[in-house]
N, C-alpha and C. Protein backbone atom coordinates (compact mmCIF):
# COMPACT_ATOMS: atom_id res chain seq x y z
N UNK A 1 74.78 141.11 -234.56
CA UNK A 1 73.81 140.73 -235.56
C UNK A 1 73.61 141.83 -236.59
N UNK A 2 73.61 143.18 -236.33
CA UNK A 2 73.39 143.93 -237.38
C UNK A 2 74.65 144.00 -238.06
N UNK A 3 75.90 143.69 -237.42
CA UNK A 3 76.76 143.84 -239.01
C UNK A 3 77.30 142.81 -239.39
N UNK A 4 75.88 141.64 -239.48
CA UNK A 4 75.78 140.61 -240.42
C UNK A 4 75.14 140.71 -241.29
N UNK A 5 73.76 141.45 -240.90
CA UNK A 5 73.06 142.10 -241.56
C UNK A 5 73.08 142.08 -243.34
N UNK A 6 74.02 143.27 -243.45
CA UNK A 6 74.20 143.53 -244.74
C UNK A 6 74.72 142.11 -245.54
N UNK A 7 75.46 141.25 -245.15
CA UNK A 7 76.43 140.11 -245.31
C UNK A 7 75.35 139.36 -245.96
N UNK A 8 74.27 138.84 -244.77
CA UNK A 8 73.50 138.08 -245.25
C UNK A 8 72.25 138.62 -246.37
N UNK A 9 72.20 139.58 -246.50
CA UNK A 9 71.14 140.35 -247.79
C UNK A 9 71.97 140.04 -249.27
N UNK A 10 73.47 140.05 -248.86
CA UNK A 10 74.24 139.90 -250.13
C UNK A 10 74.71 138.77 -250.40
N UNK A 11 73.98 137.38 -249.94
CA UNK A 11 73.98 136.45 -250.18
C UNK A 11 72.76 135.91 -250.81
N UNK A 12 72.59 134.81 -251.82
CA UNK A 12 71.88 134.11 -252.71
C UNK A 12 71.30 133.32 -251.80
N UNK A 13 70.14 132.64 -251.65
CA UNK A 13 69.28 131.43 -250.77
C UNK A 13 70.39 130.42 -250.72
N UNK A 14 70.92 130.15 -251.65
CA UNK A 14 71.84 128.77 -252.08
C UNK A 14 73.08 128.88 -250.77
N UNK A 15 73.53 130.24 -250.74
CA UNK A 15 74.28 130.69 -249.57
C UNK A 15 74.13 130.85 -248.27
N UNK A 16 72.90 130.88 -248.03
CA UNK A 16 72.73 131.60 -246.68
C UNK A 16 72.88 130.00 -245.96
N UNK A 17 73.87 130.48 -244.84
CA UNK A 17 74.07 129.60 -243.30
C UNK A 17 73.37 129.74 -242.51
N UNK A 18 72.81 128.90 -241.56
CA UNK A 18 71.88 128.72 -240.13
C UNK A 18 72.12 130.11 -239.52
N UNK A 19 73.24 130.69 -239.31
CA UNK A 19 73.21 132.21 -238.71
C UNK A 19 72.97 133.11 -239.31
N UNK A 20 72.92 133.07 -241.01
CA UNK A 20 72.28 134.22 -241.67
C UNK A 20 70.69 133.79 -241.86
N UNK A 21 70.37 132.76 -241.78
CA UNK A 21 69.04 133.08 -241.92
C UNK A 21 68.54 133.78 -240.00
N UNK A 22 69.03 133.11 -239.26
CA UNK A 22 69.21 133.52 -238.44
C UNK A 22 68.67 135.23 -237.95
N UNK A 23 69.93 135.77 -238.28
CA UNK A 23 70.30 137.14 -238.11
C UNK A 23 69.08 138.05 -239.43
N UNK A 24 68.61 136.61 -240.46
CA UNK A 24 67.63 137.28 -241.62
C UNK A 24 65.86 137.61 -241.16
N UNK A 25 66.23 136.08 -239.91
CA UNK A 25 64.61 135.87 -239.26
C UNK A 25 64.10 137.51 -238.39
N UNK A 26 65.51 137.32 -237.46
CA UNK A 26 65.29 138.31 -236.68
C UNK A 26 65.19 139.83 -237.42
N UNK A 27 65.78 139.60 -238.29
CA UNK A 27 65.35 141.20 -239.22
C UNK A 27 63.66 141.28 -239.35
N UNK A 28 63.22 140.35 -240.20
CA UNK A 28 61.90 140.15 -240.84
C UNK A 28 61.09 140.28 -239.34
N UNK A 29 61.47 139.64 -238.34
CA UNK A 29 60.74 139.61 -237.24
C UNK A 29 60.56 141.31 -236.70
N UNK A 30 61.13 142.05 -236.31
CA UNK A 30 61.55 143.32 -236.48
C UNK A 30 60.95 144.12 -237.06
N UNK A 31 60.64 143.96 -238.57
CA UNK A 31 60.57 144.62 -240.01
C UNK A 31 58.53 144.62 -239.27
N UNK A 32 58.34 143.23 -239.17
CA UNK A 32 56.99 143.00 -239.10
C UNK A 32 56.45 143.40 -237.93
N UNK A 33 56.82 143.46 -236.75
CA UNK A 33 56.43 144.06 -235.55
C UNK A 33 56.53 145.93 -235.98
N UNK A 34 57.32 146.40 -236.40
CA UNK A 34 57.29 147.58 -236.85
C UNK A 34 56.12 148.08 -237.51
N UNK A 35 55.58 147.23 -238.64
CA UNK A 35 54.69 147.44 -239.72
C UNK A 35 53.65 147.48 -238.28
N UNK A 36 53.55 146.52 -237.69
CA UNK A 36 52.40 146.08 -236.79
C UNK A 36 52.13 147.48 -235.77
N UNK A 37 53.17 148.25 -235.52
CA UNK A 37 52.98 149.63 -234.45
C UNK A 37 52.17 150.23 -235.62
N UNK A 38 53.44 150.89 -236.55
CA UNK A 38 52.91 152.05 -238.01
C UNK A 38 51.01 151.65 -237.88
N UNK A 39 50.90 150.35 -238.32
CA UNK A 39 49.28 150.01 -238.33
C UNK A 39 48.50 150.52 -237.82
N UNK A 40 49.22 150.51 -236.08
CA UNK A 40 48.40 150.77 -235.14
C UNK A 40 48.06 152.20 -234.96
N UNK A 41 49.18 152.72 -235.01
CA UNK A 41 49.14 154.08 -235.22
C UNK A 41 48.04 154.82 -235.96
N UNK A 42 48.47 154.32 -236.93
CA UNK A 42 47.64 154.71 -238.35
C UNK A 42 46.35 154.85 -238.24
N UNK A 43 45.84 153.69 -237.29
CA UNK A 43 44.42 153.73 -237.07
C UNK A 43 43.54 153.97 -236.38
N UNK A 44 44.68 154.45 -235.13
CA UNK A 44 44.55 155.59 -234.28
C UNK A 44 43.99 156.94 -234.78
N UNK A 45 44.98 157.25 -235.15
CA UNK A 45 45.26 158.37 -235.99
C UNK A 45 43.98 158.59 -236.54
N UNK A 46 43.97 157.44 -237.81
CA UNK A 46 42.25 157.70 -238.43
C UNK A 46 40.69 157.61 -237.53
N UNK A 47 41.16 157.01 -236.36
CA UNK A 47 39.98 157.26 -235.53
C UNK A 47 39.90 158.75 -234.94
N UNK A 48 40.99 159.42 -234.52
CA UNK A 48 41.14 160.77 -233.85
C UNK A 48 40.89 161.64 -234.98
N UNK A 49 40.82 161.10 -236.18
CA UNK A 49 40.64 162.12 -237.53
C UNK A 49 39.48 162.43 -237.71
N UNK A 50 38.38 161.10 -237.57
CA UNK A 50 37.04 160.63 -237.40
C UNK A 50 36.20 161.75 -236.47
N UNK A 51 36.86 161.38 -235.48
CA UNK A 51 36.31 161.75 -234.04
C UNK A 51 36.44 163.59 -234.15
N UNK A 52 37.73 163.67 -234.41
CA UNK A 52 37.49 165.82 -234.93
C UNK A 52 36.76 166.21 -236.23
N UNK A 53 36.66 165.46 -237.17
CA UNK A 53 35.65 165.37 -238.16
C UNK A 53 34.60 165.57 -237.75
N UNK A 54 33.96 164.97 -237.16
CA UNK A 54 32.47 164.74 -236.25
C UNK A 54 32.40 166.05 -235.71
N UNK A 55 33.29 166.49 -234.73
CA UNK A 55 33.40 167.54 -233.83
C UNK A 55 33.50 169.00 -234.42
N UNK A 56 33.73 168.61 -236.14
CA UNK A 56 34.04 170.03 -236.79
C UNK A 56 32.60 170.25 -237.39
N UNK A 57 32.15 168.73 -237.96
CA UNK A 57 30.26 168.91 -238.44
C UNK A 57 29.72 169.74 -237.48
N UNK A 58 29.83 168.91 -235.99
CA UNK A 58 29.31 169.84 -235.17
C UNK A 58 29.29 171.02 -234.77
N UNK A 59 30.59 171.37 -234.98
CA UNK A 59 30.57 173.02 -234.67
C UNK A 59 30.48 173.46 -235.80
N UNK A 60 30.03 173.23 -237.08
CA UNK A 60 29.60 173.86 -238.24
C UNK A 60 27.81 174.37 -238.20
N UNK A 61 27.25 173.42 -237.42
CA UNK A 61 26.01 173.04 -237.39
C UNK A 61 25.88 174.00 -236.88
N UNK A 62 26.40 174.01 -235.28
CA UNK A 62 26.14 174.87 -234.06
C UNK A 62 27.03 176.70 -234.75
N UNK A 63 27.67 176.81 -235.42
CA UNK A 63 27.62 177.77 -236.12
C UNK A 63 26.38 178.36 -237.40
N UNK A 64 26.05 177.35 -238.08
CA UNK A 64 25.12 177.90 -239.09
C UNK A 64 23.77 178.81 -238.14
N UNK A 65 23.68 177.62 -236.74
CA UNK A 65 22.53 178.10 -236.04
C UNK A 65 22.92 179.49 -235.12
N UNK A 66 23.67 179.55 -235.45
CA UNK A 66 23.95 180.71 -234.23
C UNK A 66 23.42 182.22 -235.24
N UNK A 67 24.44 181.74 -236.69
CA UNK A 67 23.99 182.84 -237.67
C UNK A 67 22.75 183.07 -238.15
N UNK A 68 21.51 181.90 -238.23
CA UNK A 68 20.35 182.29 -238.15
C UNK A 68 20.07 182.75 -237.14
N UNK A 69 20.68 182.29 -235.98
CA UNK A 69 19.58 183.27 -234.37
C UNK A 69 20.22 184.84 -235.01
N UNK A 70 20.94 184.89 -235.19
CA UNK A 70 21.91 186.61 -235.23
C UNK A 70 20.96 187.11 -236.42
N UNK A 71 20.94 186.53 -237.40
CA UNK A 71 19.84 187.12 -238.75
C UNK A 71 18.76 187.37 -238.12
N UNK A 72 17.86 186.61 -237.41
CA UNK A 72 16.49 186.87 -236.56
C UNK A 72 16.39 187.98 -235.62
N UNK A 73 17.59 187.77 -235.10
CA UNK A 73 17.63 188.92 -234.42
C UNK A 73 17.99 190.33 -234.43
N UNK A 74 18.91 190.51 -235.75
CA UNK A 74 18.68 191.34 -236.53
C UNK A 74 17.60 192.04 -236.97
N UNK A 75 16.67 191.26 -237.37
CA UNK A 75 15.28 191.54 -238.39
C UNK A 75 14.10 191.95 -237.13
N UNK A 76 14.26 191.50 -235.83
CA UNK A 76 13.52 191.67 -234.73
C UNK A 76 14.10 193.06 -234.30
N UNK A 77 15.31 193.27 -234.29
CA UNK A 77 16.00 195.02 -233.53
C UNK A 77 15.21 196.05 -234.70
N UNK A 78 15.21 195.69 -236.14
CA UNK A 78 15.05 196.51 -236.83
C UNK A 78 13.57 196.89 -236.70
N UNK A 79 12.87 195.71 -236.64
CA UNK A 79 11.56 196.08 -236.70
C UNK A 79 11.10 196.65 -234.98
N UNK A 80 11.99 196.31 -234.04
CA UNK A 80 11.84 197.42 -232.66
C UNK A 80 12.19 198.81 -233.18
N UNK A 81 13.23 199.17 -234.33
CA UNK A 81 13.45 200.19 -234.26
C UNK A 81 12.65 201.03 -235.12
N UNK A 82 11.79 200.37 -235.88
CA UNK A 82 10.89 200.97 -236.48
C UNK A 82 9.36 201.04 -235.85
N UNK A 83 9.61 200.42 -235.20
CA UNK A 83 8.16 200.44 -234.12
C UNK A 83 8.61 201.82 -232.82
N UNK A 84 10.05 202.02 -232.35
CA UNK A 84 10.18 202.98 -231.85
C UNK A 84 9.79 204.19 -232.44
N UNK A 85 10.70 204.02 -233.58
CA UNK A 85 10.45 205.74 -234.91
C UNK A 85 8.79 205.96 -234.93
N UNK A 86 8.10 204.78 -234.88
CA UNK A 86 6.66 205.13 -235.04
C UNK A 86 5.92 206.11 -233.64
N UNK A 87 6.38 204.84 -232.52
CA UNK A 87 5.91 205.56 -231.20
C UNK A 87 6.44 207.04 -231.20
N UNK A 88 7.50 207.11 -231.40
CA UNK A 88 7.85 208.51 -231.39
C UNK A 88 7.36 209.55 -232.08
N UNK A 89 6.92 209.32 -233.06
CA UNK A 89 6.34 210.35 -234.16
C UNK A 89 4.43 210.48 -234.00
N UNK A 90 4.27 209.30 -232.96
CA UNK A 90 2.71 209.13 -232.70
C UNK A 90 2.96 210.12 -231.42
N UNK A 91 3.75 209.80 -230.63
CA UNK A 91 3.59 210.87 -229.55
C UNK A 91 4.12 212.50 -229.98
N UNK A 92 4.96 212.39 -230.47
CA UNK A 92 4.99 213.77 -231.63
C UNK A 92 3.75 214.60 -232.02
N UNK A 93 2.89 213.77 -232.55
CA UNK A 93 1.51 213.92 -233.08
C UNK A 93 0.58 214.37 -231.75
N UNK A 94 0.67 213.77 -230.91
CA UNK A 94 -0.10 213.39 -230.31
C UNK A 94 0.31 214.99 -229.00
N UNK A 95 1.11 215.05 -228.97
CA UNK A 95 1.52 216.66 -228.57
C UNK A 95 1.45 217.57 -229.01
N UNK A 96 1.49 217.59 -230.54
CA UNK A 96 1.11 218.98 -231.35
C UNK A 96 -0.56 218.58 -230.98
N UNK A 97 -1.62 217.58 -230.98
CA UNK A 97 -2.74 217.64 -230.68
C UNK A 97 -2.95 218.34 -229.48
N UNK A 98 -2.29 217.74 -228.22
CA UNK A 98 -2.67 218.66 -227.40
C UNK A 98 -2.15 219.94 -227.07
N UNK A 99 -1.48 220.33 -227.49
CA UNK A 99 -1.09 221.55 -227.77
C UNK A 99 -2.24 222.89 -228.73
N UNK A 100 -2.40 222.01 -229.53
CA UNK A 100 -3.72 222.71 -230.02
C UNK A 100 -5.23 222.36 -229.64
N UNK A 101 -4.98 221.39 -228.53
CA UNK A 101 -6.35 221.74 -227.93
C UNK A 101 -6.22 223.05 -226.52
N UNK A 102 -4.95 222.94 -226.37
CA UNK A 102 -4.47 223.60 -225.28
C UNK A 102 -5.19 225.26 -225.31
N UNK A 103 -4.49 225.59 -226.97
CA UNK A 103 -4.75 227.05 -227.63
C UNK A 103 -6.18 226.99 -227.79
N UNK A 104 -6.94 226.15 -228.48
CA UNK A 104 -8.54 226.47 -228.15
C UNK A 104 -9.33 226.40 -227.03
N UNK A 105 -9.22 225.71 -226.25
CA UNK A 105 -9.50 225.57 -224.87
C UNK A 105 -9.22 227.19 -224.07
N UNK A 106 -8.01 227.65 -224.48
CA UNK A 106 -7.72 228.74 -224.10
C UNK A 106 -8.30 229.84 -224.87
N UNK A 107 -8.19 230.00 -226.17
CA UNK A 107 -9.51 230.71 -226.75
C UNK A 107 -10.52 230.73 -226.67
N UNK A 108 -11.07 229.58 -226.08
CA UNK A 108 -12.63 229.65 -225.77
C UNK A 108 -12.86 230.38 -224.22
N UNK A 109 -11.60 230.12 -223.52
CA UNK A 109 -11.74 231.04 -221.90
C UNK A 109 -11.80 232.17 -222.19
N UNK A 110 -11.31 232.62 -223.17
CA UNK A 110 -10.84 233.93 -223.77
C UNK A 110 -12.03 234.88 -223.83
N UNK A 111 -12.67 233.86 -224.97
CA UNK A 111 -13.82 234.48 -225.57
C UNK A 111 -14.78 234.33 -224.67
N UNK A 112 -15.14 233.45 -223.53
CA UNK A 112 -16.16 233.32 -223.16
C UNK A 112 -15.94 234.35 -221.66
C-alpha cells in the first residue's frame, strides 16, 4: 500500500480506482489518528505547563516571603546589636561608677 501511495496522489478524482481510493482512505485514516495523538499530546503538555506554572507562582510567593522574614530579621539582629553596644557601654558606665565609689568609700576610711 505505501508504494501506491505516491501513484494514487498523482492521480486526478476522475482517475482514481476502488484501490486508490482505497490505499487514499487508509492514508487520511492514518493522517487523522496521528493529528488525534499530536492533540493529545499537546494538551497534555499544556496541562503539565499549567500545573509548573502554578508551582513556579508558588515558589515565587514562598520566595518573596522568605525575603521579607530575612529583611525582618535583619532589622531585629541589628537592633539586638545595638541594644548589646548599649548594655555594654551602660555596664562600662556603671563600673567606672563603682569604681569611683570604691576610691571615696576608701577615702573616707582614710580620712576617718
Amino acid at each position: 500500500m505505501l508504494t501506491s501511495l505516491p501513484v494514487a496522489f498523482g492521480k486526478s478524482a476522475g482517475e482514481l480506482g476502488s484501490f486508490d481510493r482505497l490505499v487514499l482512505q487508509h492514508a487520511e485514516d492514518f493522517i487523522v489518528a496521528q493529528v488525534a495523538l499530536h492533540k493529545e499530546s499537546v494538551s497534555q503538555s499544556e496541562a503539565d505547563v499549567s500545573a509548573i506554572q502554578a508551582k513556579l507562582e508558588a515558589a515565587k510567593e514562598e520566595l518573596q516571603h522568605c525575603m521579607n522574614v530575612k529583611d525582618s530579621l535583619e532589622v531585629d539582629v541589628k537592633s539586638a546589636e545595638l541594644m548589646t553596644e548599649q548594655a555594654a557601654a551602660n555596664v562600662q558606665a556603671e563600673i567606672k561608677t563603682l569604681k569611683n565609689l570604691e576610691l571615696e568609700t576608701k577615702s573616707a576610711d582614710t580620712a576617718a
